[in-house]
ModelCIF file with pLDDT and N, C-alpha, C, O atoms, coordinates in Angstrom:
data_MODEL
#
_entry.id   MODEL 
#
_entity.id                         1 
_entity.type                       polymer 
_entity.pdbx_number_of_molecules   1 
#
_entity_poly.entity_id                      1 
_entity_poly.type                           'polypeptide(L)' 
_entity_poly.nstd_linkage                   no 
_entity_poly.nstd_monomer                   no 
_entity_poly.pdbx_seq_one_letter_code       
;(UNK)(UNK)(UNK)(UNK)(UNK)(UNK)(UNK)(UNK)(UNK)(UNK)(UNK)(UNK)(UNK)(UNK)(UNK)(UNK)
(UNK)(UNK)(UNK)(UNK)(UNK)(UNK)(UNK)(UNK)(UNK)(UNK)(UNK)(UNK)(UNK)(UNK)(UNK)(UNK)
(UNK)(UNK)(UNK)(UNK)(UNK)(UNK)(UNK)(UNK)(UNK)(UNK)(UNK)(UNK)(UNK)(UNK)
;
_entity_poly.pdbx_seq_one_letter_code_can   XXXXXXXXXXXXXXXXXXXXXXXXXXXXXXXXXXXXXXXXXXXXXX 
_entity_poly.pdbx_strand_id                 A 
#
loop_
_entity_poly_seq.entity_id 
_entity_poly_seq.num 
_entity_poly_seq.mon_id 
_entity_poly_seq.hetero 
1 1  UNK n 
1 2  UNK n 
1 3  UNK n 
1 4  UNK n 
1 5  UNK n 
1 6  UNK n 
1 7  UNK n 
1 8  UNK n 
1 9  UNK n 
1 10 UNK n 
1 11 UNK n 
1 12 UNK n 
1 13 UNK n 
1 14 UNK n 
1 15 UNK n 
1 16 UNK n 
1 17 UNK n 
1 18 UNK n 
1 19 UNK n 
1 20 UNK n 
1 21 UNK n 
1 22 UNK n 
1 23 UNK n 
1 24 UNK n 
1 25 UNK n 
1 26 UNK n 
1 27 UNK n 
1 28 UNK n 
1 29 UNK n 
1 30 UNK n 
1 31 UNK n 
1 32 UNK n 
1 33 UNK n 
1 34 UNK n 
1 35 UNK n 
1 36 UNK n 
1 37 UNK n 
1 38 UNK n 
1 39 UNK n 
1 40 UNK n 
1 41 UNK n 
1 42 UNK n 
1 43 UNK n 
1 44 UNK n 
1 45 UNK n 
1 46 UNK n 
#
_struct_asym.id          A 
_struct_asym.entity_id   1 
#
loop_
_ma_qa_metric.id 
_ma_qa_metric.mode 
_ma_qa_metric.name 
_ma_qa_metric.software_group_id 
_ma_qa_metric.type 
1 global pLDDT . pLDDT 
2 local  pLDDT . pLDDT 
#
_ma_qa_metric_global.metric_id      1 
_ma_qa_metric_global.metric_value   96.24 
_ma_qa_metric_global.model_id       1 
_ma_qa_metric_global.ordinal_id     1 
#
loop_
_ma_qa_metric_local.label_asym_id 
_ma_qa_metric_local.label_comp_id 
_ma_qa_metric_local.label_seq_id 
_ma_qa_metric_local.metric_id 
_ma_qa_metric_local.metric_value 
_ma_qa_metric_local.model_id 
_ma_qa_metric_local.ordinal_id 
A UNK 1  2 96.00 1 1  
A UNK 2  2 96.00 1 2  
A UNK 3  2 94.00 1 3  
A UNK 4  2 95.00 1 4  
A UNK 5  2 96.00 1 5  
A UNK 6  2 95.00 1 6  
A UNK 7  2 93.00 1 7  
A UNK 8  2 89.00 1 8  
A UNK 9  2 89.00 1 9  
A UNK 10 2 87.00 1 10 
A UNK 11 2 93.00 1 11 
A UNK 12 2 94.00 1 12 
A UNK 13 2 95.00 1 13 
A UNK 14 2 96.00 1 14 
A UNK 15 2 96.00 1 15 
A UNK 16 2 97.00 1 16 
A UNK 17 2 98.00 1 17 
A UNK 18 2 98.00 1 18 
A UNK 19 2 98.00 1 19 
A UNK 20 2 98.00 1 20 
A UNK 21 2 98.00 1 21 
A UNK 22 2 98.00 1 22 
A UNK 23 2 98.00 1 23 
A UNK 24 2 98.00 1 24 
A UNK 25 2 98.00 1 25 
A UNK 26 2 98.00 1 26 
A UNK 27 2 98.00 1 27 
A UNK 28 2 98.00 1 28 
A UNK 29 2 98.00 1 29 
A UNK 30 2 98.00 1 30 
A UNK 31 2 98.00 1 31 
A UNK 32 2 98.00 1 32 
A UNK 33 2 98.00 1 33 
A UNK 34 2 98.00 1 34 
A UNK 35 2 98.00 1 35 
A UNK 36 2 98.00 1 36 
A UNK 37 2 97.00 1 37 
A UNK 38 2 96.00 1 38 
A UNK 39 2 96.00 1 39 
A UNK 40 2 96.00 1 40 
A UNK 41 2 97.00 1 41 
A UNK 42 2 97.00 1 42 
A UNK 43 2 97.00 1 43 
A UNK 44 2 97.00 1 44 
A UNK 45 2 96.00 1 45 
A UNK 46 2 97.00 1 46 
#
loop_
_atom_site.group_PDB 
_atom_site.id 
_atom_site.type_symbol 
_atom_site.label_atom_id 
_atom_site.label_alt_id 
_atom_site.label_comp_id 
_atom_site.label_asym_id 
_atom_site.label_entity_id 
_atom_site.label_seq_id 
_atom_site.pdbx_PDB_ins_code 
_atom_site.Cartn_x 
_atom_site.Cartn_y 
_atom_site.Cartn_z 
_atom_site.occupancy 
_atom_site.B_iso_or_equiv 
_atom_site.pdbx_formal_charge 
_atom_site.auth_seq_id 
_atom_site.auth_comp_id 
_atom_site.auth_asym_id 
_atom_site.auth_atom_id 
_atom_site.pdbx_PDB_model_num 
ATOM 1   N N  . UNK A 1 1  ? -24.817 36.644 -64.183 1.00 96.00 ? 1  UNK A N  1 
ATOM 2   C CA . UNK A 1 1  ? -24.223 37.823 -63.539 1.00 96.00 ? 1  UNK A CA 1 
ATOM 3   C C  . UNK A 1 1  ? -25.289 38.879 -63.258 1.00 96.00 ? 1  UNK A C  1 
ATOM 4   O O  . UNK A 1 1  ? -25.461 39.430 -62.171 1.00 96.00 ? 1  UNK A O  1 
ATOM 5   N N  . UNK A 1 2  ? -25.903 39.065 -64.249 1.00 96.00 ? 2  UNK A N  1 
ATOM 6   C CA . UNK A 1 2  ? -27.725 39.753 -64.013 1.00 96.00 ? 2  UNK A CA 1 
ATOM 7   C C  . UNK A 1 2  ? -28.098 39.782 -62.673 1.00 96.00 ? 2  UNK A C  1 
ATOM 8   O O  . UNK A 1 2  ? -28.096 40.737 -61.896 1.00 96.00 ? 2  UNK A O  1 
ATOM 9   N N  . UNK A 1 3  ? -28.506 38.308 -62.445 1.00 94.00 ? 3  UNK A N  1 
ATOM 10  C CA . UNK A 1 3  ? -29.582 37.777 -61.323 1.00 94.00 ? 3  UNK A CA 1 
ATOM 11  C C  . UNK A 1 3  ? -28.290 38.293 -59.952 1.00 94.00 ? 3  UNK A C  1 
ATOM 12  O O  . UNK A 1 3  ? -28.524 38.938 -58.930 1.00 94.00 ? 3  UNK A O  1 
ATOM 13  N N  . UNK A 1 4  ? -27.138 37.801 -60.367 1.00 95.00 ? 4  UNK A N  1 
ATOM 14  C CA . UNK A 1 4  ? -26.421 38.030 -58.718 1.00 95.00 ? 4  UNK A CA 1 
ATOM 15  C C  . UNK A 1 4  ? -26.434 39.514 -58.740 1.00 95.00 ? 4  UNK A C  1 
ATOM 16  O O  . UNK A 1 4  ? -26.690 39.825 -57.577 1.00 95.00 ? 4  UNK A O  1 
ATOM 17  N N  . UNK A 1 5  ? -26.336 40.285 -59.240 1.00 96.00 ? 5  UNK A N  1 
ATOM 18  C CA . UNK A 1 5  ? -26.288 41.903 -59.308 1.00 96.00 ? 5  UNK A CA 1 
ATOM 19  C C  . UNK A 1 5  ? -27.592 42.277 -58.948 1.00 96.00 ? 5  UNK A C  1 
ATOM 20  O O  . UNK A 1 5  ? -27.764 43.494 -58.869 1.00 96.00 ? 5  UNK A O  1 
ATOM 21  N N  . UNK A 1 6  ? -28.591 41.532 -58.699 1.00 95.00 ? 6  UNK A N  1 
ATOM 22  C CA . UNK A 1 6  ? -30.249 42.197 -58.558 1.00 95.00 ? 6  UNK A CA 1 
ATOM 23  C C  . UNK A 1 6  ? -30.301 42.204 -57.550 1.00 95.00 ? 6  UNK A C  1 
ATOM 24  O O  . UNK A 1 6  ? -29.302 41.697 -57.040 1.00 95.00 ? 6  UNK A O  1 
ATOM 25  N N  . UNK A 1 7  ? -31.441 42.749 -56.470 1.00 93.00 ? 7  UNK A N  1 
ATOM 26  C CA . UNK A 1 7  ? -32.033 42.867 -55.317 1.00 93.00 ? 7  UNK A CA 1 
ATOM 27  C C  . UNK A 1 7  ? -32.448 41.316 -54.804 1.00 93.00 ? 7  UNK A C  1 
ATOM 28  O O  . UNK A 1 7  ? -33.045 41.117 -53.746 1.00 93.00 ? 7  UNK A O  1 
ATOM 29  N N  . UNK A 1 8  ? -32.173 40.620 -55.411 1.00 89.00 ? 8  UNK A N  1 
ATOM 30  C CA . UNK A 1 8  ? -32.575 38.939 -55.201 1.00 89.00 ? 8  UNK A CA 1 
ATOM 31  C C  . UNK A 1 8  ? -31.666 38.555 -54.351 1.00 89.00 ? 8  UNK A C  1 
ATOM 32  O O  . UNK A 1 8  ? -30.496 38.672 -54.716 1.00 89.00 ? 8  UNK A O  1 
ATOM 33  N N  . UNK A 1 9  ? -32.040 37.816 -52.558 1.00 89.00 ? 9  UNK A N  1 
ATOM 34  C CA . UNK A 1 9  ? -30.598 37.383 -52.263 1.00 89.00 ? 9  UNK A CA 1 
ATOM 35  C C  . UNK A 1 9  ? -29.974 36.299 -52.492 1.00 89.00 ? 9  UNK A C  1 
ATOM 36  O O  . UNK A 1 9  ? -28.959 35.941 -51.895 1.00 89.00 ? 9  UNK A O  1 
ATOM 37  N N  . UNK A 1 10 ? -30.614 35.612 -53.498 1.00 87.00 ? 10 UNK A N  1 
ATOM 38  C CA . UNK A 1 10 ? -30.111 34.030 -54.214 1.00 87.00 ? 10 UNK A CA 1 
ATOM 39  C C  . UNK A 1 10 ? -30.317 34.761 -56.004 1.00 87.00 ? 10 UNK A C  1 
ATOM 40  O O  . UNK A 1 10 ? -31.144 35.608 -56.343 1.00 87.00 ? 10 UNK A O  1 
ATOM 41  N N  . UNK A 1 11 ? -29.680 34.351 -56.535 1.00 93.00 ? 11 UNK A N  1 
ATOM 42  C CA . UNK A 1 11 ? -28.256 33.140 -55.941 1.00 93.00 ? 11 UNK A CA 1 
ATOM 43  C C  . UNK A 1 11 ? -27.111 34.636 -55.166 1.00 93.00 ? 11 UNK A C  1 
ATOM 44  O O  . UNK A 1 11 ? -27.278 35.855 -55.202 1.00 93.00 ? 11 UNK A O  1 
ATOM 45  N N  . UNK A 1 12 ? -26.593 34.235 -54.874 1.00 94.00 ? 12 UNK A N  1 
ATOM 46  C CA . UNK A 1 12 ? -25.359 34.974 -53.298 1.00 94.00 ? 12 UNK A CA 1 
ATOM 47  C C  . UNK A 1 12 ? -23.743 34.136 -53.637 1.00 94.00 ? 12 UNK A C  1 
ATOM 48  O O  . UNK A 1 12 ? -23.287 33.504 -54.590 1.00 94.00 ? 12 UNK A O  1 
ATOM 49  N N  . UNK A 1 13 ? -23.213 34.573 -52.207 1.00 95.00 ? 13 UNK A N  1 
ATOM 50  C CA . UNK A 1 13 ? -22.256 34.338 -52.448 1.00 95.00 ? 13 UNK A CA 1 
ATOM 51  C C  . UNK A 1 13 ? -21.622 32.086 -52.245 1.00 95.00 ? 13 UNK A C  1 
ATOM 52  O O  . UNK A 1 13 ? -20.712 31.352 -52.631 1.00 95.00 ? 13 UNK A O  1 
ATOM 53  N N  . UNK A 1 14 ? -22.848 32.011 -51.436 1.00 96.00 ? 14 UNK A N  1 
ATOM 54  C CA . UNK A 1 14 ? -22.527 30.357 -51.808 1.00 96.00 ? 14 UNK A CA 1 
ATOM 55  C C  . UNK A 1 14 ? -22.369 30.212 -53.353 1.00 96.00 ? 14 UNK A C  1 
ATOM 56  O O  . UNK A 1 14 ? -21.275 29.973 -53.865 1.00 96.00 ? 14 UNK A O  1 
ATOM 57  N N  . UNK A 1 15 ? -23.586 30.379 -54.111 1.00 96.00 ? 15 UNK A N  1 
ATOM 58  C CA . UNK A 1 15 ? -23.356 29.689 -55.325 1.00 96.00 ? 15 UNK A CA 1 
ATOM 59  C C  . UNK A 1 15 ? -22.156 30.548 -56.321 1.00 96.00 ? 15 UNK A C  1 
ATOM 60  O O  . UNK A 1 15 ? -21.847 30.210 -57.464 1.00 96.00 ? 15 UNK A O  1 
ATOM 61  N N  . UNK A 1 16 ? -21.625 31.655 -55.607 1.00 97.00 ? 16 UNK A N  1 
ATOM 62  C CA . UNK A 1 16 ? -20.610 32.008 -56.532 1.00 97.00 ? 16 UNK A CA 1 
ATOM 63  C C  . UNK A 1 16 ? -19.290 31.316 -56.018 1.00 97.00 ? 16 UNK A C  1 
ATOM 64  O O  . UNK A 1 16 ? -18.300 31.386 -56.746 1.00 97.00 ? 16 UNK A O  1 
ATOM 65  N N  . UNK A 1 17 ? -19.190 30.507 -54.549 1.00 98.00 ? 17 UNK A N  1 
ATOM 66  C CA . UNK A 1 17 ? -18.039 30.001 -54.234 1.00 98.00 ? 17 UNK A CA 1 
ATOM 67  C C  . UNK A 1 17 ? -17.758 28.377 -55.201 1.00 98.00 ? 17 UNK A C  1 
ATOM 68  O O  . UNK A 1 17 ? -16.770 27.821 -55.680 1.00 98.00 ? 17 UNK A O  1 
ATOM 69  N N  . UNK A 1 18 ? -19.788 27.968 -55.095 1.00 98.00 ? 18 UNK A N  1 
ATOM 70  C CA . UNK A 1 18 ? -19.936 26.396 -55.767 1.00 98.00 ? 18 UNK A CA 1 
ATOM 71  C C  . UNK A 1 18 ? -19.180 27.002 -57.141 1.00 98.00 ? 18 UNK A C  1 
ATOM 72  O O  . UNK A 1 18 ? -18.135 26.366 -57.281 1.00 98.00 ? 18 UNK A O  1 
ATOM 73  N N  . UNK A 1 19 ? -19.331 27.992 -58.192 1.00 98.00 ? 19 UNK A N  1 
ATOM 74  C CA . UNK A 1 19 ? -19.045 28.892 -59.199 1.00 98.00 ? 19 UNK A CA 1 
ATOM 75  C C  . UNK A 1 19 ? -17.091 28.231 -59.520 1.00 98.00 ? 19 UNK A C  1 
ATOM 76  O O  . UNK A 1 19 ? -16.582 27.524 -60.390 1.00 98.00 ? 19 UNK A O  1 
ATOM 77  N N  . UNK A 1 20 ? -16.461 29.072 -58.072 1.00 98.00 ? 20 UNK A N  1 
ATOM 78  C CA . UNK A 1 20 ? -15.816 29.485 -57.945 1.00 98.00 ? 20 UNK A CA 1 
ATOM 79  C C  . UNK A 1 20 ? -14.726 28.307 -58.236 1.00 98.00 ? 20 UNK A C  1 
ATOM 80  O O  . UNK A 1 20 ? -13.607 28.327 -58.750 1.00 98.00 ? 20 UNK A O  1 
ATOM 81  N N  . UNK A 1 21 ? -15.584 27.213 -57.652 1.00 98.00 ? 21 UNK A N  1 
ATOM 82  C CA . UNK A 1 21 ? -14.665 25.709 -57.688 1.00 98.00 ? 21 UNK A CA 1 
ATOM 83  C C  . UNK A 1 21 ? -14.285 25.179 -58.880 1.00 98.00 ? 21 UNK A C  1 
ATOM 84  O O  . UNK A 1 21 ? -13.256 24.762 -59.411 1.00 98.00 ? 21 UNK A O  1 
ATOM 85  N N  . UNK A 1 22 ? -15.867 25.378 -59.231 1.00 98.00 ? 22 UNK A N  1 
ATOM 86  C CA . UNK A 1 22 ? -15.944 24.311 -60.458 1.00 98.00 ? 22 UNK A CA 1 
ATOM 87  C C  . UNK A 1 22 ? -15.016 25.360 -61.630 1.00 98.00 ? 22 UNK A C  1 
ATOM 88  O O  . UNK A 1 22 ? -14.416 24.771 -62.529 1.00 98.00 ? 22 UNK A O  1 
ATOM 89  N N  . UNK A 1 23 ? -14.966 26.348 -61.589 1.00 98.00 ? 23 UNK A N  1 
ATOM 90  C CA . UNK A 1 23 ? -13.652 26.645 -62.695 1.00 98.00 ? 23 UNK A CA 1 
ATOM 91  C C  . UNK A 1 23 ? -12.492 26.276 -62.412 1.00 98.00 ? 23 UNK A C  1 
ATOM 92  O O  . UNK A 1 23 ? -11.789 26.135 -63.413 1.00 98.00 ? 23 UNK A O  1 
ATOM 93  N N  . UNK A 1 24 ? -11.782 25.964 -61.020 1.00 98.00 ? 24 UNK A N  1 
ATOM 94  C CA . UNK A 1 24 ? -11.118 25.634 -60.673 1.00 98.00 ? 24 UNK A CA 1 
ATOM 95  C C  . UNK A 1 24 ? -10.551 24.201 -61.167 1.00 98.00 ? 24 UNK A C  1 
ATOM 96  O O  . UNK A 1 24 ? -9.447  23.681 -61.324 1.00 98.00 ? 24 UNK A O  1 
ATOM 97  N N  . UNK A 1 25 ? -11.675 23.910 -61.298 1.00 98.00 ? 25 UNK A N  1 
ATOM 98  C CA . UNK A 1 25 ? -11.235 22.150 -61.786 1.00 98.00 ? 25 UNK A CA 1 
ATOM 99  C C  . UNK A 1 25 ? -11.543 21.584 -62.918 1.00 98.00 ? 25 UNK A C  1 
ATOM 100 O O  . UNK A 1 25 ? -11.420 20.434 -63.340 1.00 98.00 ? 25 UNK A O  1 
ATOM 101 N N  . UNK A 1 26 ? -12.186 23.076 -63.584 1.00 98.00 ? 26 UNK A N  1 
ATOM 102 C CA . UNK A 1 26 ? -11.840 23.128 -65.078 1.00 98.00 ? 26 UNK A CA 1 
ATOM 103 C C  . UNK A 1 26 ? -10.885 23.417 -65.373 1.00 98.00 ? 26 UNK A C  1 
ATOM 104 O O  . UNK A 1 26 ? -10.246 22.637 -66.079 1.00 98.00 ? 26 UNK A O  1 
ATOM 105 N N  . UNK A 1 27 ? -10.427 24.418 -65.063 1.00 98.00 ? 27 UNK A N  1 
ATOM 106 C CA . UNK A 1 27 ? -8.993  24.427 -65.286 1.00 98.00 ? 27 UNK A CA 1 
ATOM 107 C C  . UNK A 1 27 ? -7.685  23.873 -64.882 1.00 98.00 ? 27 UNK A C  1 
ATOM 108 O O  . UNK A 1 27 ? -6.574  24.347 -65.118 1.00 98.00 ? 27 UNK A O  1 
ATOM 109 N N  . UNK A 1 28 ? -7.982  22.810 -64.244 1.00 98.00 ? 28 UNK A N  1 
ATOM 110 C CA . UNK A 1 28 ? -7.381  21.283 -63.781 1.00 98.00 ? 28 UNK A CA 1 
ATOM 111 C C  . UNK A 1 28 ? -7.476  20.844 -65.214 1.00 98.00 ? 28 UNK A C  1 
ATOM 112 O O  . UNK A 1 28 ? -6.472  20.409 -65.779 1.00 98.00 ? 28 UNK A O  1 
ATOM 113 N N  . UNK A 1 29 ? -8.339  20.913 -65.673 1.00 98.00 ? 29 UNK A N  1 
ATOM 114 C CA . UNK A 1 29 ? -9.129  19.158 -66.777 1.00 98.00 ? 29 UNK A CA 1 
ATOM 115 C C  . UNK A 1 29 ? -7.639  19.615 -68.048 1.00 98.00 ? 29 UNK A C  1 
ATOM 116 O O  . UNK A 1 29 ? -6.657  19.033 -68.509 1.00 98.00 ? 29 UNK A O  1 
ATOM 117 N N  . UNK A 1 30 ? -8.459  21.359 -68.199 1.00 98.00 ? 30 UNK A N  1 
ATOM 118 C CA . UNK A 1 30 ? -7.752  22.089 -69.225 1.00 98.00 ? 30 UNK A CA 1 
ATOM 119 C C  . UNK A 1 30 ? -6.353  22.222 -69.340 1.00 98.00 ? 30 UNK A C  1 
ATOM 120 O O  . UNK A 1 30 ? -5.913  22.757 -70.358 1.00 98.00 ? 30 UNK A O  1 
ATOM 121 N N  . UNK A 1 31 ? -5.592  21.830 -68.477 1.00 98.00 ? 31 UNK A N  1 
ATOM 122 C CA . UNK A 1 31 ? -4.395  21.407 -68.259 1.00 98.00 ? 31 UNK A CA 1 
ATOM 123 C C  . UNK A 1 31 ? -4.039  20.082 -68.731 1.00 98.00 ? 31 UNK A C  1 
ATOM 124 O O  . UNK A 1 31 ? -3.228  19.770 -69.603 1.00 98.00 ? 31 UNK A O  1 
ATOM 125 N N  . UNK A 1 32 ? -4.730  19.410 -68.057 1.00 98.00 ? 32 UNK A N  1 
ATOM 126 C CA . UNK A 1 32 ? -4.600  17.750 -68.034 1.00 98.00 ? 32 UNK A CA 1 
ATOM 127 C C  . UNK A 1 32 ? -4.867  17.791 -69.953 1.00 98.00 ? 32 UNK A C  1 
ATOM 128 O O  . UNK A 1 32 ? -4.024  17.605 -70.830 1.00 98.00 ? 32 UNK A O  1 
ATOM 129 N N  . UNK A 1 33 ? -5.883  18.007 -70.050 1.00 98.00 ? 33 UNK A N  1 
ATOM 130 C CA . UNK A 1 33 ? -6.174  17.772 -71.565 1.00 98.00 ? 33 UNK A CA 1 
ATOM 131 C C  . UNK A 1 33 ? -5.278  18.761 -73.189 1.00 98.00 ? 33 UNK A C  1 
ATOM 132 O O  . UNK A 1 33 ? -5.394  18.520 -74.391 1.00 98.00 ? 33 UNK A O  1 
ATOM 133 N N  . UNK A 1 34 ? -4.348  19.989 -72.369 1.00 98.00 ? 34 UNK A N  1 
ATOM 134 C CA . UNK A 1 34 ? -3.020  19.938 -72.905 1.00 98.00 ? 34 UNK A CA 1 
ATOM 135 C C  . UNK A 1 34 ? -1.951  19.870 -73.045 1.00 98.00 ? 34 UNK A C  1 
ATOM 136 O O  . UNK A 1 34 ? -1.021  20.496 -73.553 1.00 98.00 ? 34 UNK A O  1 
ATOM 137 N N  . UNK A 1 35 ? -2.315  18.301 -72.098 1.00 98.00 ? 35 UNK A N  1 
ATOM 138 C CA . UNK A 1 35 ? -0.855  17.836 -71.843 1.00 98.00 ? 35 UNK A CA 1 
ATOM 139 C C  . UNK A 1 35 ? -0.828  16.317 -72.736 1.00 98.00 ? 35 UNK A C  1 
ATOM 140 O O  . UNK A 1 35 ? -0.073  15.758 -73.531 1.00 98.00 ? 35 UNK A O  1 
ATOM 141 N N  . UNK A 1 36 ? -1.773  16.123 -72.257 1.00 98.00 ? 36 UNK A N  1 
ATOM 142 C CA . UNK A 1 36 ? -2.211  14.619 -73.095 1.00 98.00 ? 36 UNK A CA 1 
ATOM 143 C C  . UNK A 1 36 ? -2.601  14.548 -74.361 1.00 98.00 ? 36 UNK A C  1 
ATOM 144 O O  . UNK A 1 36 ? -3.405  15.307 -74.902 1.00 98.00 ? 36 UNK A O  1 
ATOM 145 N N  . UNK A 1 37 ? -1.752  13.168 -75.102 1.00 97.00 ? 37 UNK A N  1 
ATOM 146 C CA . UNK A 1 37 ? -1.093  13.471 -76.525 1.00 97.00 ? 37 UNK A CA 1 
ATOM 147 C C  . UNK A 1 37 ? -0.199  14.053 -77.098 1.00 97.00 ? 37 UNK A C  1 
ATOM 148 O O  . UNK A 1 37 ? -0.034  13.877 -78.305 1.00 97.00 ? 37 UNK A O  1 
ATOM 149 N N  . UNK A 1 38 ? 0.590   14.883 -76.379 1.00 96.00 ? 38 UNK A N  1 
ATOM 150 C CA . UNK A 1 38 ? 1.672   15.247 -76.390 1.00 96.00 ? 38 UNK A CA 1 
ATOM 151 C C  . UNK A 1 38 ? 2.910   14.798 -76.711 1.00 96.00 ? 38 UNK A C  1 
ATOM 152 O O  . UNK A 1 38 ? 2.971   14.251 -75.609 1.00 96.00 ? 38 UNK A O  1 
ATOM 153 N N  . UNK A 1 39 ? 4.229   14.451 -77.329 1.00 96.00 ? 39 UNK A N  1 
ATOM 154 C CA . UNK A 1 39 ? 4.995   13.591 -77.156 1.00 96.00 ? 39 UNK A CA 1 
ATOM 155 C C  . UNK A 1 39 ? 6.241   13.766 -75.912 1.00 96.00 ? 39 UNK A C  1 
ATOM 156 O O  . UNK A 1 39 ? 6.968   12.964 -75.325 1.00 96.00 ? 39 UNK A O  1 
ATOM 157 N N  . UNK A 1 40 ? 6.104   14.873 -75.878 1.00 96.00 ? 40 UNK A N  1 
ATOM 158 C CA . UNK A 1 40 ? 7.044   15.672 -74.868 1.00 96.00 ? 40 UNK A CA 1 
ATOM 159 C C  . UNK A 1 40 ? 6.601   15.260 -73.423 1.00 96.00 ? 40 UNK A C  1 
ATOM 160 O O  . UNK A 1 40 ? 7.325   15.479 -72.452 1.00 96.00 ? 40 UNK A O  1 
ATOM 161 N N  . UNK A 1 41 ? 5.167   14.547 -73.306 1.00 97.00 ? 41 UNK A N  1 
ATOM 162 C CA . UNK A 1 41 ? 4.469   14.498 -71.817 1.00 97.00 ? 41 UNK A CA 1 
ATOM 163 C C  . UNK A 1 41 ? 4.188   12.806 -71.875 1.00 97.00 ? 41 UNK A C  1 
ATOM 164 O O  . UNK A 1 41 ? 3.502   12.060 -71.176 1.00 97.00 ? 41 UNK A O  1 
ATOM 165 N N  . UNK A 1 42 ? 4.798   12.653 -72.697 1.00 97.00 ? 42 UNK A N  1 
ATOM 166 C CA . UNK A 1 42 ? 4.126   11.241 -72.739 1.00 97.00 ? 42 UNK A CA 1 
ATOM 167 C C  . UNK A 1 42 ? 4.387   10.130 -71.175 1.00 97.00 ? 42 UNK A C  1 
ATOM 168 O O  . UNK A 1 42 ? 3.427   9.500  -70.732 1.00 97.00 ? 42 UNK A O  1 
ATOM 169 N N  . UNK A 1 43 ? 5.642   10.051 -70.569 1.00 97.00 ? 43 UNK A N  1 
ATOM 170 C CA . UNK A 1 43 ? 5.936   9.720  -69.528 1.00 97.00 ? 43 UNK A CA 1 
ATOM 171 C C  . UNK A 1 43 ? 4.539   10.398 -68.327 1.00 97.00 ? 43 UNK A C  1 
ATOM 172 O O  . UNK A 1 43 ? 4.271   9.883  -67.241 1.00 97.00 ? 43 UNK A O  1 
ATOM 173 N N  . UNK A 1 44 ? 4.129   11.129 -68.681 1.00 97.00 ? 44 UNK A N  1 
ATOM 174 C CA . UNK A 1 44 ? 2.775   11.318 -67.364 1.00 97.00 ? 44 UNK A CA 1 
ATOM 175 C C  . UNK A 1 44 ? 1.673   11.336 -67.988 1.00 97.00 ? 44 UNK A C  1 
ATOM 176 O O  . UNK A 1 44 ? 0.760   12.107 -67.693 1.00 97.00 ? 44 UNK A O  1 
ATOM 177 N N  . UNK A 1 45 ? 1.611   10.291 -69.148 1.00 96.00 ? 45 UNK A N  1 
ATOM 178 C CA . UNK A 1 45 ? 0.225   10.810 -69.808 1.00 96.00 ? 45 UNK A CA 1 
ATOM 179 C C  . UNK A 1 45 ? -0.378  9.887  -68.935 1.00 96.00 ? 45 UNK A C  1 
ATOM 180 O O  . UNK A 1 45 ? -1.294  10.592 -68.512 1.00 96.00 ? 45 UNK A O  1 
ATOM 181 N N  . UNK A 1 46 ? -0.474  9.069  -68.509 1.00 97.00 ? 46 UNK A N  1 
ATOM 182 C CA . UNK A 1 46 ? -1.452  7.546  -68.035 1.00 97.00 ? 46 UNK A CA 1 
ATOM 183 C C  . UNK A 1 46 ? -1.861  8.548  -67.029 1.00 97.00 ? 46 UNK A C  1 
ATOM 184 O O  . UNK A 1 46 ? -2.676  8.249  -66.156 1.00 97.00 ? 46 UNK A O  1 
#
């Protein structure tokens, strides 16, 4: 957060969109992974 706040124009707003995704589909996983093992979810665990 440093480096994007500095007079530097990299990293910018691409790598905060690449940023932007990949939490996105962490928080896909982070879903997926409290759902699974569950007994209540078991019908969509596969």
């Amino acid at each position: 957060i440093n480096e994007l706040a500095s007079s530097s124009p990299a990293p910018g707003g691409g790598s905060v969109a690449s940023l932007a995704g990949a939490l996105g589909a962490a928080l896909t996983s982070m879903v997926c992974n409290l759902t699974i093992g569950k007994k209540k979810y078991a019908g969509v665990q596969a």
